[in-house]
Protein backbone atom coordinates (compact mmCIF):
# COMPACT_ATOMS: atom_id res chain seq x y z
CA UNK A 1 0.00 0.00 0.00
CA UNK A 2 1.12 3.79 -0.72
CA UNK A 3 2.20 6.17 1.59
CA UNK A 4 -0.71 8.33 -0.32
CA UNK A 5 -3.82 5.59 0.04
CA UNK A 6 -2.54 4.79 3.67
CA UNK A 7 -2.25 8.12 5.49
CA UNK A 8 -4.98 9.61 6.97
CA UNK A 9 -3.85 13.17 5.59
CA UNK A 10 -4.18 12.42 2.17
CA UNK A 11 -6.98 12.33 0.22
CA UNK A 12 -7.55 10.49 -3.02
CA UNK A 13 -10.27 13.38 -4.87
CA UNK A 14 -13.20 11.41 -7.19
CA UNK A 15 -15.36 13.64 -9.35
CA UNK A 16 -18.49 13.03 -6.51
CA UNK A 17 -15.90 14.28 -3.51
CA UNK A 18 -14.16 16.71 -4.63
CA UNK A 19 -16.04 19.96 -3.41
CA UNK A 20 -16.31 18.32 -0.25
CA UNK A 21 -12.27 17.13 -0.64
CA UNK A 22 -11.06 20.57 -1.23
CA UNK A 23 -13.80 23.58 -0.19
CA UNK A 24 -16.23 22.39 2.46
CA UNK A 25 -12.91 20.91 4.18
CA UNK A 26 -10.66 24.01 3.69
CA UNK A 27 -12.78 26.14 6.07
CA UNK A 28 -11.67 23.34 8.77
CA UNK A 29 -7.43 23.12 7.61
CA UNK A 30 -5.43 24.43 5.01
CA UNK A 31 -5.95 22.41 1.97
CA UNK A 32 -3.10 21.32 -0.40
CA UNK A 33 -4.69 19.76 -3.80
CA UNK A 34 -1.99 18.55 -5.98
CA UNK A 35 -2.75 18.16 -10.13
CA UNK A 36 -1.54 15.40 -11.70
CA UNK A 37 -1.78 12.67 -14.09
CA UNK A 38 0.24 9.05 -14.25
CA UNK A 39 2.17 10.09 -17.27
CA UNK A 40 4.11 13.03 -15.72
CA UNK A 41 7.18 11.97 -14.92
CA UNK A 42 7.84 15.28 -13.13
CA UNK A 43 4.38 14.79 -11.21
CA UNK A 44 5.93 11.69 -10.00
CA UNK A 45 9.27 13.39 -8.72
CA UNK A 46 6.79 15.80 -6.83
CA UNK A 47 3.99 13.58 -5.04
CA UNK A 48 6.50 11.73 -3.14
CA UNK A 49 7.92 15.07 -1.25
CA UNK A 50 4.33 16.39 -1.04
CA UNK A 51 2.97 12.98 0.89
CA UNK A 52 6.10 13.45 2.74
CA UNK A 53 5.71 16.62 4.20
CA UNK A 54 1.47 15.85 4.56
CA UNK A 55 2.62 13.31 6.80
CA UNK A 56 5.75 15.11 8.58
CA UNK A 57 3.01 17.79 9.44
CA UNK A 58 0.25 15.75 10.66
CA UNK A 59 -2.57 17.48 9.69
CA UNK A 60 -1.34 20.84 9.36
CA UNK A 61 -2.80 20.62 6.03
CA UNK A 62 -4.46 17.97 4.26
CA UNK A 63 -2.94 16.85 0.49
CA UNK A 64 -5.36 16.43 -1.84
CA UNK A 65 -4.66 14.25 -4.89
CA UNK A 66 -6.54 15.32 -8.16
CA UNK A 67 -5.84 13.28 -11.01
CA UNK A 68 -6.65 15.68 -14.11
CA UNK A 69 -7.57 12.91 -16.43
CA UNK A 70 -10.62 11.84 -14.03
CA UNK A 71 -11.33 15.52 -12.80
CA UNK A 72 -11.66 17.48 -16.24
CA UNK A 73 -14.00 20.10 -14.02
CA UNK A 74 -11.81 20.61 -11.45
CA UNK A 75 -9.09 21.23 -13.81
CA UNK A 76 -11.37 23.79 -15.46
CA UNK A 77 -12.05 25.38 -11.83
CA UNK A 78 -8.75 26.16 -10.88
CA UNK A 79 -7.77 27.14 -14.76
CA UNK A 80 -4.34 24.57 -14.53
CA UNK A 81 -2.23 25.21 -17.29
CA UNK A 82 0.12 22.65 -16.36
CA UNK A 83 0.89 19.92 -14.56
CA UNK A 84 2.46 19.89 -11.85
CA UNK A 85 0.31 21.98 -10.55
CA UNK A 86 -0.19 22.73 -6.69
CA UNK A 87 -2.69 24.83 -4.90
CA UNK A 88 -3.66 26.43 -1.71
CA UNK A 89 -6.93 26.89 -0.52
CA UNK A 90 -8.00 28.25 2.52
CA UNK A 91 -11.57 29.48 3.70
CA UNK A 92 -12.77 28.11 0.49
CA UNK A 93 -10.82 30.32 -1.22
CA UNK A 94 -7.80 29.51 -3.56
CA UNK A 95 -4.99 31.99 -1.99
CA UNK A 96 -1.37 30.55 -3.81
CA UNK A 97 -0.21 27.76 -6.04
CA UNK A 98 2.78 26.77 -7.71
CA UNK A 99 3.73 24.85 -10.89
CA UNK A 100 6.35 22.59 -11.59
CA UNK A 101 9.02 20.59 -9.05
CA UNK A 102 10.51 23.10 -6.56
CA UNK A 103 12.61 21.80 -4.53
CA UNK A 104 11.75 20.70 -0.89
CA UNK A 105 13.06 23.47 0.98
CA UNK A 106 11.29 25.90 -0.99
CA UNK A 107 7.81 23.83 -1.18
CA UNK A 108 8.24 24.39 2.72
CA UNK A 109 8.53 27.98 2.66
CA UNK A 110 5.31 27.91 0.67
CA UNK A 111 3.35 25.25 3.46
CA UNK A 112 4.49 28.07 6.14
CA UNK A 113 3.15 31.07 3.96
CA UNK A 114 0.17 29.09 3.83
CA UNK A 115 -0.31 28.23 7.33
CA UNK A 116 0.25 32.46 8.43
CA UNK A 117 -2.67 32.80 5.73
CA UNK A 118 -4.49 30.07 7.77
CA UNK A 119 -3.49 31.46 10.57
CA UNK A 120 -4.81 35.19 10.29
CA UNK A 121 -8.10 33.01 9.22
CA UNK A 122 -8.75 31.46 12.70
CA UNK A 123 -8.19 34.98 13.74
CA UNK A 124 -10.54 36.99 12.27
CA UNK A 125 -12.97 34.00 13.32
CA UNK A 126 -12.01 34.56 16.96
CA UNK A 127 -12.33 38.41 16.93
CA UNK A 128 -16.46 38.48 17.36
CA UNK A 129 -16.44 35.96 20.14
CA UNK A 130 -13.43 36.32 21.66
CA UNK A 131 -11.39 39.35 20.73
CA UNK A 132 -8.77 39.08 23.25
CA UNK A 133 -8.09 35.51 22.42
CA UNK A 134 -7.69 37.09 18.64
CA UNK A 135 -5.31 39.50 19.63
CA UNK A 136 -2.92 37.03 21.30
CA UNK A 137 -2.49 35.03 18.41
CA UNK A 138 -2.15 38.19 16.19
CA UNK A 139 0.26 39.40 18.19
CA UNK A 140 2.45 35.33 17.19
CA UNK A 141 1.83 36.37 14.35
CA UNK A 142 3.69 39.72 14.30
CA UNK A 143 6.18 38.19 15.73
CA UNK A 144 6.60 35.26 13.43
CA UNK A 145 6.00 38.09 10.26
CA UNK A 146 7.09 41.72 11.59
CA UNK A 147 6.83 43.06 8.26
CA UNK A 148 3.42 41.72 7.08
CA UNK A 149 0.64 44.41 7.54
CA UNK A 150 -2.21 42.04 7.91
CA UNK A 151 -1.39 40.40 11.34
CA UNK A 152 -0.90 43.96 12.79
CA UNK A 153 -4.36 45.36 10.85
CA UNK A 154 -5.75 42.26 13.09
CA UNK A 155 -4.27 42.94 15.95
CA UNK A 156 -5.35 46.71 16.03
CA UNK A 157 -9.30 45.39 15.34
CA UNK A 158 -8.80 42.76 18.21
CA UNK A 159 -7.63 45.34 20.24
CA UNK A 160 -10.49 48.17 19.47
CA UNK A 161 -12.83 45.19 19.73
CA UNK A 162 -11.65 45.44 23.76
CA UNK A 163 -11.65 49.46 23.79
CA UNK A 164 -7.94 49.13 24.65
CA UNK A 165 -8.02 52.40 22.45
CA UNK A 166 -4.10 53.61 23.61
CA UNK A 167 -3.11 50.17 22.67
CA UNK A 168 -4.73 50.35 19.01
CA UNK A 169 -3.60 53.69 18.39
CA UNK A 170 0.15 52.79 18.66
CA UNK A 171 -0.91 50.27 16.49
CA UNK A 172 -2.47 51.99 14.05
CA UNK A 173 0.38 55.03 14.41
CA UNK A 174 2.85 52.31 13.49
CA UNK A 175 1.38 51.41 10.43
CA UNK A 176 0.86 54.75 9.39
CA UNK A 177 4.67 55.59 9.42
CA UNK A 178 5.13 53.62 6.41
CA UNK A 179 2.60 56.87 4.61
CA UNK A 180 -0.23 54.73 4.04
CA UNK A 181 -2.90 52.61 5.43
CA UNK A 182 -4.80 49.72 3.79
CA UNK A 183 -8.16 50.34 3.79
CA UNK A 184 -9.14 48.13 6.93
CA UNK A 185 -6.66 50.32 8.98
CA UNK A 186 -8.08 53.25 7.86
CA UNK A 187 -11.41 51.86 9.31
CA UNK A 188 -9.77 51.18 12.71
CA UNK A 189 -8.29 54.82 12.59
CA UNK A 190 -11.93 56.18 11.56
CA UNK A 191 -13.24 54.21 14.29
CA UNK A 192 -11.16 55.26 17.00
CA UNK A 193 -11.07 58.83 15.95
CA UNK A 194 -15.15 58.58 16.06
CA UNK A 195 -14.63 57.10 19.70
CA UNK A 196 -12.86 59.61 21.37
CA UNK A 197 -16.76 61.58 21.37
CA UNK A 198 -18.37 58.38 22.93
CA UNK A 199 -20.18 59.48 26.03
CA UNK A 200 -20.55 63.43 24.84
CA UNK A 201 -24.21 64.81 26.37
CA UNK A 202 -26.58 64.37 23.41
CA UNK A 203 -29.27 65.83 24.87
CA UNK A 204 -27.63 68.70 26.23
CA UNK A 205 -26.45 69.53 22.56
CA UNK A 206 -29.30 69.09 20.81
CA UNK A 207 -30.86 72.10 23.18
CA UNK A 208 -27.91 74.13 22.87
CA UNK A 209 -28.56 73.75 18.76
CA UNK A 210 -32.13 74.66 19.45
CA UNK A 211 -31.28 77.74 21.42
CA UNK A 212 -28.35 78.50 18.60
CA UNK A 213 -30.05 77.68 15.63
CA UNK A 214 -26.93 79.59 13.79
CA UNK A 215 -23.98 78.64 15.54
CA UNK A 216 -22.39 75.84 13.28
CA UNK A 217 -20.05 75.28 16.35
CA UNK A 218 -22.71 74.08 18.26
CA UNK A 219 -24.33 71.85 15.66
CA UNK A 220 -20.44 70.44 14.77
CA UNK A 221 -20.05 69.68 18.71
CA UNK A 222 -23.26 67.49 18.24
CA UNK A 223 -22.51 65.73 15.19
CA UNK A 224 -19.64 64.57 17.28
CA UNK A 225 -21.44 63.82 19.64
CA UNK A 226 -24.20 61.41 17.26
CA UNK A 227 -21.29 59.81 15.43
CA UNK A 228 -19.85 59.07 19.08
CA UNK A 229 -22.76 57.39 20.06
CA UNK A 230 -22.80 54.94 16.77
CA UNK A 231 -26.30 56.99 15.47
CA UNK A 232 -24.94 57.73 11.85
CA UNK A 233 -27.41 58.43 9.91
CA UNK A 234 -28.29 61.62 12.08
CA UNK A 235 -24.83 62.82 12.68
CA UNK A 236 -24.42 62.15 8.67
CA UNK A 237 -27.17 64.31 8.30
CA UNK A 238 -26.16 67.12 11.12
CA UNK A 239 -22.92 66.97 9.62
CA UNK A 240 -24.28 67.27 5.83
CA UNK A 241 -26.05 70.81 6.85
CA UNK A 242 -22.86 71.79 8.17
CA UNK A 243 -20.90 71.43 4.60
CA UNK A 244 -23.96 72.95 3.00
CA UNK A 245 -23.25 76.21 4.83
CA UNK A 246 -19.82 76.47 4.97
CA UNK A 247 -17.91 73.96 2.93
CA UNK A 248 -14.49 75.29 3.49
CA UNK A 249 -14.65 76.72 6.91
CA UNK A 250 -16.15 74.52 9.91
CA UNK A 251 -17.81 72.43 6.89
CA UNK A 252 -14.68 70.84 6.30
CA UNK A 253 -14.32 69.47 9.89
CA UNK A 254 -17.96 68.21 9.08
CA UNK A 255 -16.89 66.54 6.05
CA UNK A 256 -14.06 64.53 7.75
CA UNK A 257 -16.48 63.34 10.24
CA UNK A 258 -18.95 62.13 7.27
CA UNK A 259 -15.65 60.22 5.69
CA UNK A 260 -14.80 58.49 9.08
CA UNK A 261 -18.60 57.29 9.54
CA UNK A 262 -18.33 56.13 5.86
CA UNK A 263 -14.87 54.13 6.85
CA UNK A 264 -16.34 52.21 9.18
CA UNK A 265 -20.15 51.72 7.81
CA UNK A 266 -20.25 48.01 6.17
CA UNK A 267 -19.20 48.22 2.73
CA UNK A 268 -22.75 47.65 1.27
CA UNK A 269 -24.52 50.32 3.37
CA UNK A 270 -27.23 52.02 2.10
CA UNK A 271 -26.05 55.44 4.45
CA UNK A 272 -22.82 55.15 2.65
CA UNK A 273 -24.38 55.83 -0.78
CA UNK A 274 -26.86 57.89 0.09
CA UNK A 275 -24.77 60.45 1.89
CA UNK A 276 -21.80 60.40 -0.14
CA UNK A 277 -24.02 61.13 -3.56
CA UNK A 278 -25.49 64.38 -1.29
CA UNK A 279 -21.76 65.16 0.12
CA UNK A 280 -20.37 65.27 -3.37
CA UNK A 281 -23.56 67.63 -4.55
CA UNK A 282 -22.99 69.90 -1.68
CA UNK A 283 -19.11 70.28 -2.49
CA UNK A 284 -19.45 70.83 -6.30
């Protein structure tokens, strides 16, 4: 018997099993599916340091065996050009691949790229219910990767998730010295920026703007105030008057709040679009 149809970490794909094989299973381990056919000779050099290292790690990540000749679809799906082929998939996803015999070494390098991918995965999973637990294991995994954004994008989340805000902000003011910020950062910044008027007297405001109709101070003060207390579409709306008075004054203050609350609205909100189509018609 093979090392391949003996181990419990390698899988043998059939046509019926192979969403299951490679998809459904890669949102429970990092999947490894390996192309090939029984006339490659160079698929032959490869499968026997692939099974090797599926074994050596023990279900780190589960090889997957696709034999093109029986899995025409699945060929089609991943668009192989070539065989050898060897792919990653994560989350259901497909996040790397390689083609051709590389040797060992390198094909480990790959696994470990793959496993941080997997990694920041379990993560983001663990943020929701347990955001401290997230944050410990992204802060391994700024250790293990000190130059890779995403583990420290986590960790800043994780760590706004607890309202450990000093924490997140040297966080955040790290990434920013490199003059950018990936989008998700710029959420994190947006959000904590937005925080710092959590707990401001609504009430209180809203009668001083009643009793000031005028002053755009005032009404400023309690759009902070709105967008501190996570009610958006009102403080998007305070903060839209605002710009439609004085768009280069006060109104710009108004229009950075708008662009934070936009940061960190889902992607797909419906305030987002609304409120940006009337920003843009009040600036031009």
């Amino acid at each position: 018997m093979s090392e391949a149809e003996q181990s419990p970490f390698i899988v043998n794909a059939t046509a019926d099993t192979f969403e299951h094989d490679v998809f459904e299973k890669s949102c429970e381990t990092t999947i490894v599916v390996d192309f090939w056919a029984a006339w490659c000779a160079p698929c032959r050099m490869l499968a026997p340091i692939l099974e090797g290292l599926a074994n050596e790690f023990e279900g780190k990540f589960t090889l997957v065996k696709a034999n093109t000749e029986e899995l025409p679809a699945a060929v089609a799906k991943f668009g192989v050009q070539g065989i050898p082929a060897v792919y990653g998939v994560i989350n259901g996803e497909i996040v790397d691949f390689f083609t051709g015999v590389l040797p060992e070494q390198n094909i480990r390098e790959w696994l470990n790229q793959l496993f941080a991918a997997n990694a920041l995965v379990e993560a983001r999973r663990l943020e929701e219910a347990n955001p401290a637990a997230a944050a410990a294991e992204y802060r391994a995994l700024v250790e293990q990767s000190p130059n890779d954004a995403n583990p420290k994008i986590g960790l800043a989340r994780a760590l706004l998730a607890q309202e450990k805000l000093d924490d997140c902000r040297e966080v955040v003011d790290e990434l920013e010295k490199r003059g950018f910020l990936e989008p998700e950062a710029e959420s994190v910044k947006a959000a904590l920026e937005l925080g710092d008027w959590k707990g401001k007297d609504v009430g209180q405001l809203r009668e001083q703007v009643s009793n000031e109709p005028g002053n755009l101070e005032v009404q400023l003060r309690l759009a902070e105030a709105l967008a501190g207390a996570k009610q958006y579409e009102e403080a998007l709306e305070a903060c839209l008057v605002i710009v439609q008075q004085d768009r280069k004054g006060i109104g710009d203050n108004a229009r950075q709040i708008m662009l934070n609350i936009f940061s960190v609205l889902p992607d797909d909100s419906e305030l987002t679009t609304i409120y940006r189509r009337k920003l843009s018609m009040a600036l031009y």
